[in-house]
C-alpha atoms as a PDB file:
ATOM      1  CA  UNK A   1       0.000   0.000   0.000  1.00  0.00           C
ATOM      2  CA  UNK A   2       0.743   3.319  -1.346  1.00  0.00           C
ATOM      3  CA  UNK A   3       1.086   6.257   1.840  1.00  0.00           C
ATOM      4  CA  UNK A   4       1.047   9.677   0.059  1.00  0.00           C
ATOM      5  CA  UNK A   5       2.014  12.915   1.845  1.00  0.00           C
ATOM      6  CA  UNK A   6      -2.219  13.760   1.976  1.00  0.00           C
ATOM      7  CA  UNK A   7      -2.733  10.508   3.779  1.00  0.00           C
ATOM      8  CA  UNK A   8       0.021  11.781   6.239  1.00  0.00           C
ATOM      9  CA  UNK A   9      -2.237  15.334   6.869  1.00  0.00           C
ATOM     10  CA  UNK A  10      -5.363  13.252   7.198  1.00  0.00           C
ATOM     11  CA  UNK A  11      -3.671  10.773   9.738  1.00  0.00           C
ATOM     12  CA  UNK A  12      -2.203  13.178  11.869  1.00  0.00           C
ATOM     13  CA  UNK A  13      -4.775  15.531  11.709  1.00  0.00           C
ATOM     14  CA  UNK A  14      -7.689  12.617  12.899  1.00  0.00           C
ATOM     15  CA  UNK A  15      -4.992  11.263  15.466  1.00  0.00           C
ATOM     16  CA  UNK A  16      -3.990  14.525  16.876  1.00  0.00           C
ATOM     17  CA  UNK A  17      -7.247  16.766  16.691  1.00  0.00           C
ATOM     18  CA  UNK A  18      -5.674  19.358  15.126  1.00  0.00           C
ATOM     19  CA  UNK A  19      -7.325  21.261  11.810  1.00  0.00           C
ATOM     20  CA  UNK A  20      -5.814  19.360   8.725  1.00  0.00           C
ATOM     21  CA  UNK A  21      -4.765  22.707   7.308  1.00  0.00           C
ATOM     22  CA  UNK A  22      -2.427  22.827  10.743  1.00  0.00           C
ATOM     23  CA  UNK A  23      -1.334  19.703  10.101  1.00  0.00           C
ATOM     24  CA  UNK A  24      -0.666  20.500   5.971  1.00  0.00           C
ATOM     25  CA  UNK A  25       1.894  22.918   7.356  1.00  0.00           C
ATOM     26  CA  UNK A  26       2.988  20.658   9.992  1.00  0.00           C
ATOM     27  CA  UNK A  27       4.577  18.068   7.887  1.00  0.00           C
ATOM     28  CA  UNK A  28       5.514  20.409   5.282  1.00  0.00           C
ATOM     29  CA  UNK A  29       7.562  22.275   7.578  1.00  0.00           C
ATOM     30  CA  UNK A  30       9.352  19.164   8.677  1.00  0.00           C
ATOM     31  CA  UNK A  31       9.763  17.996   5.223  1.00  0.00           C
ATOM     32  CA  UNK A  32      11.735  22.352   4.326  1.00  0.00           C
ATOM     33  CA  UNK A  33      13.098  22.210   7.755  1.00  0.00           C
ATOM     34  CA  UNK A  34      15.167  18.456   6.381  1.00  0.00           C
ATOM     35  CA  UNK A  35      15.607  19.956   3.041  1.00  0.00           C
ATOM     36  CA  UNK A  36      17.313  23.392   4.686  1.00  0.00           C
ATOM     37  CA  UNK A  37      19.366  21.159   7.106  1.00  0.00           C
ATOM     38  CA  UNK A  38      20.783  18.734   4.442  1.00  0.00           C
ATOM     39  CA  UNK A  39      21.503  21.353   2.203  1.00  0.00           C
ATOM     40  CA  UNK A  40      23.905  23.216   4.634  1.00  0.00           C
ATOM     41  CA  UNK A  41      25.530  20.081   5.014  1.00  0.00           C
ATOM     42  CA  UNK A  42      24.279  19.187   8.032  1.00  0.00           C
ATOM     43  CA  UNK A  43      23.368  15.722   9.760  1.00  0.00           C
ATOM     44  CA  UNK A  44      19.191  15.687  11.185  1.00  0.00           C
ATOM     45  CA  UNK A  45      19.376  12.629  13.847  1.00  0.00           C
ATOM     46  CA  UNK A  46      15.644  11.939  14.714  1.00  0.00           C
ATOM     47  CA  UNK A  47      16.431   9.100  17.641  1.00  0.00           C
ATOM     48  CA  UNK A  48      13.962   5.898  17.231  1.00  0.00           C
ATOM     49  CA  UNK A  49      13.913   6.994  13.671  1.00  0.00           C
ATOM     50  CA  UNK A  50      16.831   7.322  11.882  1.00  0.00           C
ATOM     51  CA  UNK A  51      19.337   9.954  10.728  1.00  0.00           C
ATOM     52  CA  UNK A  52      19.529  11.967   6.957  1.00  0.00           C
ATOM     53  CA  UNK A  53      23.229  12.961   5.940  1.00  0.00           C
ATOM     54  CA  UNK A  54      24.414  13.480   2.843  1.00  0.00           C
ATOM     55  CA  UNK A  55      26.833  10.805   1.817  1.00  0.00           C
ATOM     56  CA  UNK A  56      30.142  11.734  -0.452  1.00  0.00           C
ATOM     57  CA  UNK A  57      30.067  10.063  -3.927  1.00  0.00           C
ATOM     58  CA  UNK A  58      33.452   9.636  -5.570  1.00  0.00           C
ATOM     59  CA  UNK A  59      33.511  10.995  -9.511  1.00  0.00           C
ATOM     60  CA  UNK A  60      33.476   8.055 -11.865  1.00  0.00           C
ATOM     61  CA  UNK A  61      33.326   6.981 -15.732  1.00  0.00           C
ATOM     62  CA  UNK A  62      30.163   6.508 -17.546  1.00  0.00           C
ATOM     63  CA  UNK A  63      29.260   5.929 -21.035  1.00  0.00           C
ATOM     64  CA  UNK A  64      26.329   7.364 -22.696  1.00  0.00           C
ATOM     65  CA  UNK A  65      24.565   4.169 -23.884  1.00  0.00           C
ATOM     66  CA  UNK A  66      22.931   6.373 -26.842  1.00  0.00           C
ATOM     67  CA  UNK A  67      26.030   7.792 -27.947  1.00  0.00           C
ATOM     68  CA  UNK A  68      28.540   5.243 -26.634  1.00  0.00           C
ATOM     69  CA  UNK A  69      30.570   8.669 -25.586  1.00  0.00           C
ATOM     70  CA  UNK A  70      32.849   8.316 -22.335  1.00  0.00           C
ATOM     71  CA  UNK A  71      32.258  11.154 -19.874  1.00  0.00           C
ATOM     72  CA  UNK A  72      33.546  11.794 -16.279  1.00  0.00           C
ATOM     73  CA  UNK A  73      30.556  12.029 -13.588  1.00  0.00           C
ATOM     74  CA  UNK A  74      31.941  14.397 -11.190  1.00  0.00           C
ATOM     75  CA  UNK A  75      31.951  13.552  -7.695  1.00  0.00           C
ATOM     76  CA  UNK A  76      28.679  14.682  -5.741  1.00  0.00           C
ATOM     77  CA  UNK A  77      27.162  14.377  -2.593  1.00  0.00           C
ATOM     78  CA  UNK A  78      23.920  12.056  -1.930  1.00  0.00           C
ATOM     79  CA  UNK A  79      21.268  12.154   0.505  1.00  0.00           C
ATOM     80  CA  UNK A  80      20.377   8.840   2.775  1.00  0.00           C
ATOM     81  CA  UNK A  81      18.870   7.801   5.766  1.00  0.00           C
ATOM     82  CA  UNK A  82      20.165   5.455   8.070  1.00  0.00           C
ATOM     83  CA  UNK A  83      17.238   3.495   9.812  1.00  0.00           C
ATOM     84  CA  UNK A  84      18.021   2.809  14.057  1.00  0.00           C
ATOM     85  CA  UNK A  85      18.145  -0.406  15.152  1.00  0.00           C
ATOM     86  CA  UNK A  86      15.317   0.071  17.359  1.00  0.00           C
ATOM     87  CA  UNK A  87      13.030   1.447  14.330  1.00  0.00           C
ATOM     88  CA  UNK A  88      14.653  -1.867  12.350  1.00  0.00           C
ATOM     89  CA  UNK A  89      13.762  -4.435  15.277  1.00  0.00           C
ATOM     90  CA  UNK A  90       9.988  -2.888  15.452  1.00  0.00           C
ATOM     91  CA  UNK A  91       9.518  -3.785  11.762  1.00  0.00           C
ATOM     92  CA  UNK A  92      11.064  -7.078  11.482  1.00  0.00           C
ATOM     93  CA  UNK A  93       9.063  -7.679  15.003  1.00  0.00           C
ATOM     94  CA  UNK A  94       5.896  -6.679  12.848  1.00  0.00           C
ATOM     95  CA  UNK A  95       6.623  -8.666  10.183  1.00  0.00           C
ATOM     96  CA  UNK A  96       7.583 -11.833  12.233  1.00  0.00           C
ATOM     97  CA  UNK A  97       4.454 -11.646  14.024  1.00  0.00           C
ATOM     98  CA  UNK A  98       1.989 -11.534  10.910  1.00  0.00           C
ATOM     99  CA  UNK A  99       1.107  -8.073  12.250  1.00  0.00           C
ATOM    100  CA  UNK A 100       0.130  -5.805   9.679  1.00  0.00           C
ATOM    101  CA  UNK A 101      -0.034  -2.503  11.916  1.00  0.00           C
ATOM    102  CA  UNK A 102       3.907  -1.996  12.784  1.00  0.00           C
ATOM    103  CA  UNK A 103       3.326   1.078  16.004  1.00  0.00           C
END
């Protein structure tokens, strides 16, 4: 099942009792406040959850399968997110149980 960024407003705004306008700007907030963070570089470590870096990629050779030309990618920085263990034990708990609702 597909979880957009609406169903996200509508969940938290039916589990919190806040106005789903409030809670619109709620996660969108979070979602700039990431975006802001990573781009200065910065590491956002949300414990239970995980943390987002940005991880150094190394330039490399490609070819351009339509032109078969040889070009240098240059090196570049990614974003990820490293899961916790404890966020990684409560899904593979929820999975080992049969239980569909992981929480």
């Amino acid at each position: 099942m597909k979880v957009t960024k609406a169903d996200l407003v509508k969940t938290i705004s039916r589990e919190s009792g806040i106005e789903a306008i409030e809670a619109e700007v709620l996660v969108e907030s979070l979602l700039a406040l990431i975006l802001k963070h990573l781009e200065q570089d910065n590491i956002i470590e949300i414990r239970g959850f995980g943390t987002f870096k940005l991880d150094p990629r190394s330039a490399k050779k490609a070819r351009n399968p339509f032109t078969n030309e040889l070009m240098l990618l240059p090196a570049q920085k990614v974003p990820s997110l490293k899961f916790t263990r404890e966020f990684k034990k409560k899904i593979a708990d929820g999975y080992q149980s049969g239980d569909s609702k992981i929480g």
